[in-house]
N, C-alpha and C. Protein backbone atom coordinates (compact mmCIF):
# COMPACT_ATOMS: atom_id res chain seq x y z
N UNK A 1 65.12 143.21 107.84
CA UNK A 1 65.99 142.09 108.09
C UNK A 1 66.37 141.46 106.74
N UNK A 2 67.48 141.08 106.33
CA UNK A 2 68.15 140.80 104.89
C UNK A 2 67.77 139.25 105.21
N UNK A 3 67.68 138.28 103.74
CA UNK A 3 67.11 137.55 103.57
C UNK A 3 68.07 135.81 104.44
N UNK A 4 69.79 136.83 104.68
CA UNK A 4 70.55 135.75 104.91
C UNK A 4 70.20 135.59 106.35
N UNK A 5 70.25 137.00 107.40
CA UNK A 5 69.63 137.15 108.47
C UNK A 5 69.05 135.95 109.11
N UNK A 6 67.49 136.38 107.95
CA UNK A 6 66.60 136.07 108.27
C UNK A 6 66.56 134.20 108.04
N UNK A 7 67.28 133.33 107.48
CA UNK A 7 67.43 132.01 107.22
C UNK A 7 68.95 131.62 108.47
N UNK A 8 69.48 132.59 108.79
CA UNK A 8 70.43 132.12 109.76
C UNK A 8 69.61 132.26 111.32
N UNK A 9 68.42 132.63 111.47
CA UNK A 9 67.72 133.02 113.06
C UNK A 9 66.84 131.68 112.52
N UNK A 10 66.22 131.02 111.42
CA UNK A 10 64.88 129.93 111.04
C UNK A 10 66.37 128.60 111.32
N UNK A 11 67.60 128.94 110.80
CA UNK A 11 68.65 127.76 111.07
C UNK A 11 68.57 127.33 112.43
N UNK A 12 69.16 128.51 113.31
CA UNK A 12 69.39 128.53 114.30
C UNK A 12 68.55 127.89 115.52
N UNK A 13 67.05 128.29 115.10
CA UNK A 13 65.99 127.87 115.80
C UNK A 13 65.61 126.42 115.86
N UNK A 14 65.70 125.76 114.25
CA UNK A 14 65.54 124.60 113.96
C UNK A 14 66.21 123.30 114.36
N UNK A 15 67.89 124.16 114.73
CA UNK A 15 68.78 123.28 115.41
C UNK A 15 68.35 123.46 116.42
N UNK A 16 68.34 124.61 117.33
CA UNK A 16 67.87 124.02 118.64
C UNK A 16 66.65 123.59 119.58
N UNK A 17 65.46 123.42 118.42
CA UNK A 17 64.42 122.39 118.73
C UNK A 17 64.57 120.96 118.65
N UNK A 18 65.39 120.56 117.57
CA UNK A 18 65.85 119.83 117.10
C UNK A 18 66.57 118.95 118.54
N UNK A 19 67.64 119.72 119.02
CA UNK A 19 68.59 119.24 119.78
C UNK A 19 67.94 119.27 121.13
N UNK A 20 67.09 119.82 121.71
CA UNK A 20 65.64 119.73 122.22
C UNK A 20 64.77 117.90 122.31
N UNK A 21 64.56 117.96 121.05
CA UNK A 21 63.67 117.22 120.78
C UNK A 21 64.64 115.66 121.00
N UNK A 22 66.03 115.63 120.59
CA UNK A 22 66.77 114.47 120.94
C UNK A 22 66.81 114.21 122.19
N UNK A 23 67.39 115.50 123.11
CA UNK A 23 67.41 115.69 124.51
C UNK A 23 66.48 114.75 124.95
N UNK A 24 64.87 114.97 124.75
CA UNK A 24 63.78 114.50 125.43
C UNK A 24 63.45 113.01 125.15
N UNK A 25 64.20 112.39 123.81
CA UNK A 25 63.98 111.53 123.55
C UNK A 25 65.16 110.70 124.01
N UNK A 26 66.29 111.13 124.31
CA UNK A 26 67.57 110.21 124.80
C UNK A 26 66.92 109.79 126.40
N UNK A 27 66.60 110.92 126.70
CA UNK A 27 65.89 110.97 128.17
C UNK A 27 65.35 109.94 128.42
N UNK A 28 64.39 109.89 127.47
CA UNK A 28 62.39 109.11 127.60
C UNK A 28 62.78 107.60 127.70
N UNK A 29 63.88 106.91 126.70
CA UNK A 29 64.34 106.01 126.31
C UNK A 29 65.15 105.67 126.90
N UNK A 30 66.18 106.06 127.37
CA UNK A 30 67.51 105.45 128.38
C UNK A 30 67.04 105.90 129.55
N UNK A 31 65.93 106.55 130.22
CA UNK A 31 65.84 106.71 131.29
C UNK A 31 64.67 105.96 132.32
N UNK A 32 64.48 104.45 131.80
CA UNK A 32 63.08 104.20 132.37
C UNK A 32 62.96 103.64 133.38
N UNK A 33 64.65 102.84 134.00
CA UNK A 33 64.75 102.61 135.33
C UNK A 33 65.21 103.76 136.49
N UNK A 34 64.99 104.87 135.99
CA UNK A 34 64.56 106.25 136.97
C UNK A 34 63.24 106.49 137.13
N UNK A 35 62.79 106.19 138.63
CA UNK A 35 61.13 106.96 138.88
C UNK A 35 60.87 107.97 138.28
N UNK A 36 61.98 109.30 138.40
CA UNK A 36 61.58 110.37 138.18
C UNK A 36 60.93 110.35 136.31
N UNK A 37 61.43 109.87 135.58
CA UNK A 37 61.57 109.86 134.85
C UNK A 37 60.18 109.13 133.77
N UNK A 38 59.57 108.62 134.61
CA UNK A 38 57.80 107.81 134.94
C UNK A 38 57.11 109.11 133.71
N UNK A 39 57.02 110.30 134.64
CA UNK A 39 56.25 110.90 133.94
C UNK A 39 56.48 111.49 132.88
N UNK A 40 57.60 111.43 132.18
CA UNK A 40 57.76 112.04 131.42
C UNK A 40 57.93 111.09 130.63
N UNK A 41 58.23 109.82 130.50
CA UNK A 41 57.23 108.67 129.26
C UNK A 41 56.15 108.65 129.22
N UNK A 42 55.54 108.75 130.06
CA UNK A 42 53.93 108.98 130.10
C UNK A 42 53.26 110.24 129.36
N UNK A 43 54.39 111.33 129.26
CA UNK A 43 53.99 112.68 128.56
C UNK A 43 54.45 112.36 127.38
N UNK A 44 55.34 111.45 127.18
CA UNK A 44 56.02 111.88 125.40
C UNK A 44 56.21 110.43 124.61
N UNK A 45 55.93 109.54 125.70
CA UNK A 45 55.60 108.29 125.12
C UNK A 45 57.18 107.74 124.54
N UNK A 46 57.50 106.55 123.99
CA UNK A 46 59.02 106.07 123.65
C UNK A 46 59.27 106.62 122.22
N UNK A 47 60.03 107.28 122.39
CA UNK A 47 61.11 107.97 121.64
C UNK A 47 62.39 107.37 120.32
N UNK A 48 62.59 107.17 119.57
CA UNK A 48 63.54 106.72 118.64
C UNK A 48 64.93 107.57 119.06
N UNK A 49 65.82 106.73 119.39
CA UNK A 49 67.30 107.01 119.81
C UNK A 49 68.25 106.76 118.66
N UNK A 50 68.89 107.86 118.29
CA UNK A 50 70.05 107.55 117.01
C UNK A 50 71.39 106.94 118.54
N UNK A 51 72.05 105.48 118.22
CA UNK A 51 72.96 105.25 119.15
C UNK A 51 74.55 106.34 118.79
N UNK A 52 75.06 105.98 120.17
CA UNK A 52 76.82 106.51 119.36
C UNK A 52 77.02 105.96 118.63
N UNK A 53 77.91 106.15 117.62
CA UNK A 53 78.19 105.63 116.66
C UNK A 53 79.81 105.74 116.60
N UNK A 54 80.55 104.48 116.17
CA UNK A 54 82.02 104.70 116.47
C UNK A 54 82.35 103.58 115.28
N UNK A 55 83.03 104.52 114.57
CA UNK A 55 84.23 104.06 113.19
C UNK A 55 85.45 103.34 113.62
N UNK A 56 85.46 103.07 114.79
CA UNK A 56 87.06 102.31 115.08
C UNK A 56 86.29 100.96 115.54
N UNK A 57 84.57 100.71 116.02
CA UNK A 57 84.39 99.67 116.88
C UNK A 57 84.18 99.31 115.62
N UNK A 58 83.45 99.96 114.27
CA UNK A 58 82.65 99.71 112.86
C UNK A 58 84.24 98.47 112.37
N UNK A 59 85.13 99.54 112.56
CA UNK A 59 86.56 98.93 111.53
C UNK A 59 86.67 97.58 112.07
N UNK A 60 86.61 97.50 113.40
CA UNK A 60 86.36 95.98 113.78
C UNK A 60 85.84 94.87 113.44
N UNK A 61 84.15 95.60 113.66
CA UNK A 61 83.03 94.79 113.53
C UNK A 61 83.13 94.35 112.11
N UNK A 62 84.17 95.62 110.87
CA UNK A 62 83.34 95.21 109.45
C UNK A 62 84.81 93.39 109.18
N UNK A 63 85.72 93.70 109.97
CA UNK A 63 86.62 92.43 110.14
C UNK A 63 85.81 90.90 110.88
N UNK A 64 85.61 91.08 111.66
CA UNK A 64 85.32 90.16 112.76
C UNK A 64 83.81 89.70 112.32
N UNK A 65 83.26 90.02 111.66
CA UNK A 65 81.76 89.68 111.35
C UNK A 65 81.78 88.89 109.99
N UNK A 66 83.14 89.58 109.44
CA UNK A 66 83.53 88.74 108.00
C UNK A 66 82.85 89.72 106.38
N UNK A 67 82.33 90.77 106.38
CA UNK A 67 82.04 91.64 105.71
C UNK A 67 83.01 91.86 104.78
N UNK A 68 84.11 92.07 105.48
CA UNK A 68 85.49 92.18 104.39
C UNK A 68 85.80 91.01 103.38
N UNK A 69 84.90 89.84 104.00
CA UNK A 69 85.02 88.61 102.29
C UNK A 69 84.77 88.54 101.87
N UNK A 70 83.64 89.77 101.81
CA UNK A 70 83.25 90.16 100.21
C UNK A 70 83.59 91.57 99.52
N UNK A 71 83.76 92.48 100.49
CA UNK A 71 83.47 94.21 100.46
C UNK A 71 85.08 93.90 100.65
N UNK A 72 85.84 94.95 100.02
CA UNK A 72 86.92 95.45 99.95
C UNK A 72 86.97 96.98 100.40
N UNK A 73 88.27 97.74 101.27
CA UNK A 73 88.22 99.12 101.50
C UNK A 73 89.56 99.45 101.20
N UNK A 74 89.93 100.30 100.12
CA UNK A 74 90.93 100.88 99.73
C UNK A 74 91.99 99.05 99.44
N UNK A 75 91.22 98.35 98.61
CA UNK A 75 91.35 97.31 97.89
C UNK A 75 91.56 96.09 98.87
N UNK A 76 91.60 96.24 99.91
CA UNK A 76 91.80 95.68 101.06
C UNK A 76 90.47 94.33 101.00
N UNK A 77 90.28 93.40 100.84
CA UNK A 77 89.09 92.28 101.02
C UNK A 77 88.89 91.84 100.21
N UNK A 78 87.51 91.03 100.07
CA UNK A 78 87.04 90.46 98.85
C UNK A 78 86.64 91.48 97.79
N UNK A 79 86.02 90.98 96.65
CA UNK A 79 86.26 91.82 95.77
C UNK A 79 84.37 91.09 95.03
N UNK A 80 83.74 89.92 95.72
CA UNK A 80 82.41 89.17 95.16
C UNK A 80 81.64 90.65 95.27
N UNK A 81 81.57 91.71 96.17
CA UNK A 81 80.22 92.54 96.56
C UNK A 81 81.54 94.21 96.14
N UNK A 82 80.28 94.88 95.98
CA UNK A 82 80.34 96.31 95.72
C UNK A 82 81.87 96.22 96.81
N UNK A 83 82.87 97.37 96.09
CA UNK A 83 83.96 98.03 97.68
C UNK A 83 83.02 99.02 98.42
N UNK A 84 83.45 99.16 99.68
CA UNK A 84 82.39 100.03 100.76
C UNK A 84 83.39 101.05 100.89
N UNK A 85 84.65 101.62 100.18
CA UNK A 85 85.15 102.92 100.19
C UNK A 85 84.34 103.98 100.60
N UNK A 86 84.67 105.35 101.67
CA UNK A 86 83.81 106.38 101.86
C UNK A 86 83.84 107.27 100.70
N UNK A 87 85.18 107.51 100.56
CA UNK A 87 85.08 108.24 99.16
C UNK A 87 83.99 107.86 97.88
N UNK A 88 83.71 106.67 97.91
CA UNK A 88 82.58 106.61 96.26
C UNK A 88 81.28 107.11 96.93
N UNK A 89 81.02 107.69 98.15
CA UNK A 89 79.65 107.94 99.12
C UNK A 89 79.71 109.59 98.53
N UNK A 90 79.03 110.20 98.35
CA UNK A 90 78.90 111.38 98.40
C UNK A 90 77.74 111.81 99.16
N UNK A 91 77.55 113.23 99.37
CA UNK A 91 76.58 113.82 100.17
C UNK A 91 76.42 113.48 101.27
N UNK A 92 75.40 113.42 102.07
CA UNK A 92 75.23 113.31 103.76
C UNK A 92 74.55 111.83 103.05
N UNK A 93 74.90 111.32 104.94
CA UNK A 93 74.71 109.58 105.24
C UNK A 93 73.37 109.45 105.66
N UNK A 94 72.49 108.85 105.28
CA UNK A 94 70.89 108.63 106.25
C UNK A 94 70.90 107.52 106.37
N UNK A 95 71.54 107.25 107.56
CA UNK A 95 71.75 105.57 108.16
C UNK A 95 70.46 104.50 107.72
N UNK A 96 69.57 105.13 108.11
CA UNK A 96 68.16 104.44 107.42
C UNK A 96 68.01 104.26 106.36
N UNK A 97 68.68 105.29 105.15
CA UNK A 97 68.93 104.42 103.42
C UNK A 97 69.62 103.08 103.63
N UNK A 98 71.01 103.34 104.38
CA UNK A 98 71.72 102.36 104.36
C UNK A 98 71.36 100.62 105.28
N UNK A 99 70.26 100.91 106.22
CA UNK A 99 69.95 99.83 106.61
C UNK A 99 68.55 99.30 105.74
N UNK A 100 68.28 99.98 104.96
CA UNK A 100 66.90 100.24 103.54
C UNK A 100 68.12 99.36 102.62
N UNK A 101 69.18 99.43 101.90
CA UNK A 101 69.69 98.54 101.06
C UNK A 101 70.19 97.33 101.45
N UNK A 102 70.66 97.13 102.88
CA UNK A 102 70.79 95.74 103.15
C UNK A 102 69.56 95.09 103.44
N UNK A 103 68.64 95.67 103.78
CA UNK A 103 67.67 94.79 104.03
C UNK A 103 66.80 94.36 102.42
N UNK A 104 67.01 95.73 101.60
CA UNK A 104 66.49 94.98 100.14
C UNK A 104 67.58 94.23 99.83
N UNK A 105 68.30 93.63 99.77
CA UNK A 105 69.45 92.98 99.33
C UNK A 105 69.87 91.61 100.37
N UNK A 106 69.34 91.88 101.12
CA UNK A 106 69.00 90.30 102.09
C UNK A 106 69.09 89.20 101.54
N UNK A 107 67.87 89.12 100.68
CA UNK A 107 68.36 87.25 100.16
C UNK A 107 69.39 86.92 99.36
N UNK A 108 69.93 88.01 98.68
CA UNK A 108 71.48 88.00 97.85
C UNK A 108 72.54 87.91 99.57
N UNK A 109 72.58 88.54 99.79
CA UNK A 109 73.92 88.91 101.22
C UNK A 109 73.61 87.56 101.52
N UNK A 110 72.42 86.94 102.41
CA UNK A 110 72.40 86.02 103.39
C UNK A 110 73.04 84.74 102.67
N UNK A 111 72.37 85.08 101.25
CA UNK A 111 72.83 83.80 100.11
C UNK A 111 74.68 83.26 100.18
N UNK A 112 75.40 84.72 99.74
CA UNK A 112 76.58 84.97 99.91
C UNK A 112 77.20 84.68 101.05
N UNK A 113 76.95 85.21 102.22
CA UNK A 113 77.35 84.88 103.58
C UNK A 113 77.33 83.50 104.06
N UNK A 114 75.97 82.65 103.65
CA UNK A 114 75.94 81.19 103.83
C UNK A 114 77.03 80.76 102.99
N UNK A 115 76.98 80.72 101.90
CA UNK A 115 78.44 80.14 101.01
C UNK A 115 79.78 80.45 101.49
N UNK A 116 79.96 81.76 101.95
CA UNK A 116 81.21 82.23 102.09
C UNK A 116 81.66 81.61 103.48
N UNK A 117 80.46 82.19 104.69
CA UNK A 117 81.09 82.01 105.92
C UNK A 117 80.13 81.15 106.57
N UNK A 118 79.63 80.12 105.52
CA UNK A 118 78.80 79.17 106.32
C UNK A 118 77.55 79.36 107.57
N UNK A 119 77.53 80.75 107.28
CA UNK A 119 76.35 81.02 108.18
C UNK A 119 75.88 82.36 107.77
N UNK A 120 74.52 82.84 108.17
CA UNK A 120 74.36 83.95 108.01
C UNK A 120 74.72 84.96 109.19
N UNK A 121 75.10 86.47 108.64
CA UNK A 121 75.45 87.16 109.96
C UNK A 121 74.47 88.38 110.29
N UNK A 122 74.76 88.44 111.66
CA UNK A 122 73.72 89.00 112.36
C UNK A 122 74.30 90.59 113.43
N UNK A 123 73.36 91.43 113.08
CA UNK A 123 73.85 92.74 113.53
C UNK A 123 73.04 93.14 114.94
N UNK A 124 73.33 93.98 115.95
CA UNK A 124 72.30 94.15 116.68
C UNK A 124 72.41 95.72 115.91
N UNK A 125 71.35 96.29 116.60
CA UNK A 125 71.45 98.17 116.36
C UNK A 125 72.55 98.71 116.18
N UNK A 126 73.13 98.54 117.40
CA UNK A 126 74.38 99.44 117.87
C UNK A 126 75.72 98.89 116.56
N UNK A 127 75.75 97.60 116.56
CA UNK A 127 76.98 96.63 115.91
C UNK A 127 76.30 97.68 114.45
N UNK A 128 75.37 97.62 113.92
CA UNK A 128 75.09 98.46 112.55
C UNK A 128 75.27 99.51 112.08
N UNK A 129 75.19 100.34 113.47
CA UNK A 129 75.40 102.18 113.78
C UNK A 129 76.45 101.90 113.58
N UNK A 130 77.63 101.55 113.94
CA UNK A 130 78.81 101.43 113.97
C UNK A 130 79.46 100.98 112.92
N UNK A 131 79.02 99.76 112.35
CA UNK A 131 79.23 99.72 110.60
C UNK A 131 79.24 100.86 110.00
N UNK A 132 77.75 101.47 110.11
CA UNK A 132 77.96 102.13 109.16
C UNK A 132 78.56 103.40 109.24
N UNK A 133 79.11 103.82 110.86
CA UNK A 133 79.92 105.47 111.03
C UNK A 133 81.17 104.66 110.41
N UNK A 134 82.01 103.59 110.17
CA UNK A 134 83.31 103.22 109.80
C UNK A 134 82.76 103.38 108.08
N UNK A 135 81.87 102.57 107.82
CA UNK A 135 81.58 102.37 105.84
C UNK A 135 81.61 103.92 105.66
N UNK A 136 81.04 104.83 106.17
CA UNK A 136 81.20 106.56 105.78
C UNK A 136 81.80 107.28 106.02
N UNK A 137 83.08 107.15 107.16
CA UNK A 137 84.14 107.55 107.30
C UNK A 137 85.42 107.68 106.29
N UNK A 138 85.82 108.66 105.62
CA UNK A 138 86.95 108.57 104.81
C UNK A 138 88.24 108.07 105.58
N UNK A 139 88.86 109.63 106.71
CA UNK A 139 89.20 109.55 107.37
C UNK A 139 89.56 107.91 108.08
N UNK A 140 88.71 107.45 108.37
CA UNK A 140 88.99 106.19 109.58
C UNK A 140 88.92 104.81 108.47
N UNK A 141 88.58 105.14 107.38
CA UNK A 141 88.95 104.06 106.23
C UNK A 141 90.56 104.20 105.58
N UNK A 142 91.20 105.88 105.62
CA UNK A 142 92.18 105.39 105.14
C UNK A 142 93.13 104.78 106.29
N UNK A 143 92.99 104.61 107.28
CA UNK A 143 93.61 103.91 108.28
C UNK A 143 93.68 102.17 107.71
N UNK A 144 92.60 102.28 107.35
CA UNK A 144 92.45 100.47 106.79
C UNK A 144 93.39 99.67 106.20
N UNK A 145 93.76 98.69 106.62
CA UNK A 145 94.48 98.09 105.30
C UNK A 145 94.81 96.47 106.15
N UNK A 146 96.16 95.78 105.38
CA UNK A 146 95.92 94.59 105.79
C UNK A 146 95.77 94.25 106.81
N UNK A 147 96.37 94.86 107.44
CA UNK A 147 97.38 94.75 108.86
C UNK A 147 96.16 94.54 109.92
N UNK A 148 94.94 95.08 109.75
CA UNK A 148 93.83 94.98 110.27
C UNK A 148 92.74 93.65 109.78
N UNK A 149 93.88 92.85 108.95
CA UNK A 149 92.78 91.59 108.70
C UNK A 149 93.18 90.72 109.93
N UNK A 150 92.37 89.26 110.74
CA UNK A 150 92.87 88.65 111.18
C UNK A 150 93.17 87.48 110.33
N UNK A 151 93.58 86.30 111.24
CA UNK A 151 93.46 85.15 110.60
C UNK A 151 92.46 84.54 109.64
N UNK A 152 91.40 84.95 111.08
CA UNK A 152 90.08 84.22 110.57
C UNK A 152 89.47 84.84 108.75
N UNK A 153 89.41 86.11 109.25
CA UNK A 153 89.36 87.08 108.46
C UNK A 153 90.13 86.61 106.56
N UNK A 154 91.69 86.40 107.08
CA UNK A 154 92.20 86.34 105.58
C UNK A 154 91.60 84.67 104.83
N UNK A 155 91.40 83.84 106.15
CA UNK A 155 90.88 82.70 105.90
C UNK A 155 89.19 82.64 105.12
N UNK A 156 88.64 83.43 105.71
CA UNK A 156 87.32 83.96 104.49
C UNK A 156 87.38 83.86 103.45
N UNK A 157 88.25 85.38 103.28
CA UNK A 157 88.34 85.67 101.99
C UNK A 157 89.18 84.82 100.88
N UNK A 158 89.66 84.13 101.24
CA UNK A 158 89.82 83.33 99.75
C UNK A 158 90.75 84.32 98.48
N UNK A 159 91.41 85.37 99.40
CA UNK A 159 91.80 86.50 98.32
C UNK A 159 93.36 86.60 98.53
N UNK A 160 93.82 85.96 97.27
CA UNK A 160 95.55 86.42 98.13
C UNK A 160 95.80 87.77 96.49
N UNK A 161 97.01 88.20 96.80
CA UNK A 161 97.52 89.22 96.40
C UNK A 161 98.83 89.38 95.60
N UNK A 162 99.26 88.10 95.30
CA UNK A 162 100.44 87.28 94.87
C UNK A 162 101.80 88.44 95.41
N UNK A 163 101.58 88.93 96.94
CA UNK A 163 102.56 89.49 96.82
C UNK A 163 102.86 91.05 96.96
N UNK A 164 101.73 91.28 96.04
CA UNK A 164 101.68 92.82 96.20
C UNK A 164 100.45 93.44 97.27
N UNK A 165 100.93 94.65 97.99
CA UNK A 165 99.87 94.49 99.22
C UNK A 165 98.39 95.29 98.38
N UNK A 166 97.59 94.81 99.15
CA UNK A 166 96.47 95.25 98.62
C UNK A 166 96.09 96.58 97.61
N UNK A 167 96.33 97.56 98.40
CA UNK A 167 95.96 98.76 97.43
C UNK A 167 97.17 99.14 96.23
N UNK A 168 98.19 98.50 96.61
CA UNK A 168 98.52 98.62 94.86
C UNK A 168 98.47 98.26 94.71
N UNK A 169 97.68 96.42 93.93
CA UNK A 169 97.10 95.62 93.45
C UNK A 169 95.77 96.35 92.97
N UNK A 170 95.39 96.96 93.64
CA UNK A 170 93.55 97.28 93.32
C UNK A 170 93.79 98.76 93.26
N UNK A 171 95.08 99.74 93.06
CA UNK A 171 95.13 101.02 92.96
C UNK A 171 94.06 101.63 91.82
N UNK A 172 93.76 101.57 90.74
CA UNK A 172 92.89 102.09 90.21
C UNK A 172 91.39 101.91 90.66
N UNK A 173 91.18 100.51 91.95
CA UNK A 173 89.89 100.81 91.88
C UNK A 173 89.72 101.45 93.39
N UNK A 174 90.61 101.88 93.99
CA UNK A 174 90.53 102.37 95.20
C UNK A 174 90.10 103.47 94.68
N UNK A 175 91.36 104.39 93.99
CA UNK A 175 90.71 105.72 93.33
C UNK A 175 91.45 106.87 94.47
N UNK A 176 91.92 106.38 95.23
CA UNK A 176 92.80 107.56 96.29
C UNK A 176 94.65 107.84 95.68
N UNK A 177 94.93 107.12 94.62
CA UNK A 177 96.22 107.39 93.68
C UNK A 177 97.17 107.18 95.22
N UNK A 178 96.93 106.04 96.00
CA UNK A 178 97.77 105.69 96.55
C UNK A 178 98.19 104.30 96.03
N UNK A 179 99.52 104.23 95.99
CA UNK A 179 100.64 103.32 95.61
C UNK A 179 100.44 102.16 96.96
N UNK A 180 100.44 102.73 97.89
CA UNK A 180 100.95 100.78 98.83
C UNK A 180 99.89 101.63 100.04
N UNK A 181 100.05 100.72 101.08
CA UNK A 181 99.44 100.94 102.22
C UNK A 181 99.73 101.85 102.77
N UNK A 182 98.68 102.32 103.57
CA UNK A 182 98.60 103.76 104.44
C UNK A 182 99.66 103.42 105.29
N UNK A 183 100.79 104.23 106.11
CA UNK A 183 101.31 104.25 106.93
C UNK A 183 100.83 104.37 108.63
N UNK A 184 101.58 103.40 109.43
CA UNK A 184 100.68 102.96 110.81
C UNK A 184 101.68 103.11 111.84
N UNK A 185 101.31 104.02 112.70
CA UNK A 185 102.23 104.63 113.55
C UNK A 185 101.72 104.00 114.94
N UNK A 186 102.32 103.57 115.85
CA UNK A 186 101.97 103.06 117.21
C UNK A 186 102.21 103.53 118.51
């Protein structure tokens, strides 16, 4: 058996224990107001569930929560905190790094957030999963732009543009060598 073979049958296997092992745990966990379902928490005990994760509820949430009055995407927001562009992300996402740096970075954010939006803000699981499939999405970031701020939103940020729309104002630090806003078809 040649050596590629032999690492494409150890792949193969690994995914589908793997996808196995979620199976039993989506089960164990979303299934506890089913009787049937009794014994088999009792066999495997509660399980850790990765939620869906959705980049269009994220693009929302990163508006409506007020994230954008500080974080900018494809120059789009404030400009006080790091831009959350997907493009400056490289390699694969481990949602758990990323909820590992906001939580080391807590008393700076909460600090910021009290000043900015007079309160601190608050994520459940799911509202975070969802942050963060939109913050690592290229794709569903270049959709972004003003047109997706609200009121409340431009009222945050404290950021005007004298004019010029966001990403050609901030074109060099977007870094996508786009000139004006993405085009938005309805």
């Amino acid at each position: 058996m040649t050596t590629a073979r032999f690492m494409k049958i150890r792949l193969m296997t690994f995914l589908g224990a793997s996808l196995a092992f979620v199976t039993i745990a989506a089960t164990a966990t979303y299934a506890d107001h089913v009787p049937a379902s009794a014994g088999m928490k009792a066999k495997y005990g509660t399980r850790l569930v990765i939620p869906l994760m959705s980049p269009e509820r994220g693009k929302v949430l990163f508006v409506e929560k007020g994230c954008v009055a500080c974080h900018a995407i494809n120059g789009v927001g404030g400009h006080d905190a790091p831009p959350m562009d997907a493009h400056r992300k490289m390699g694969l996402v481990n949602p758990f790094d990323f909820a590992a740096k906001m939580w080391n970075h807590a008393a700076g954010m909460i600090a910021a957030q009290e000043d900015a939006l007079g309160g601190q803000i608050y994520f459940t699981g799911d509202e975070l999963a969802d942050m963060i499939a939109f913050l690592h999405d290229d794709e569903a970031q270049h959709a972004f732009g003003e047109r997706d701020l609200t009121d409340a939103a431009k009222k945050m940020m404290h950021h005007e543009h004298g004019g010029t729309p966001a990403p050609a104002a901030h074109a060099e630090e977007v870094g996508h060598g786009h000139g004006a806003e993405p085009e938005h078809t309805d």
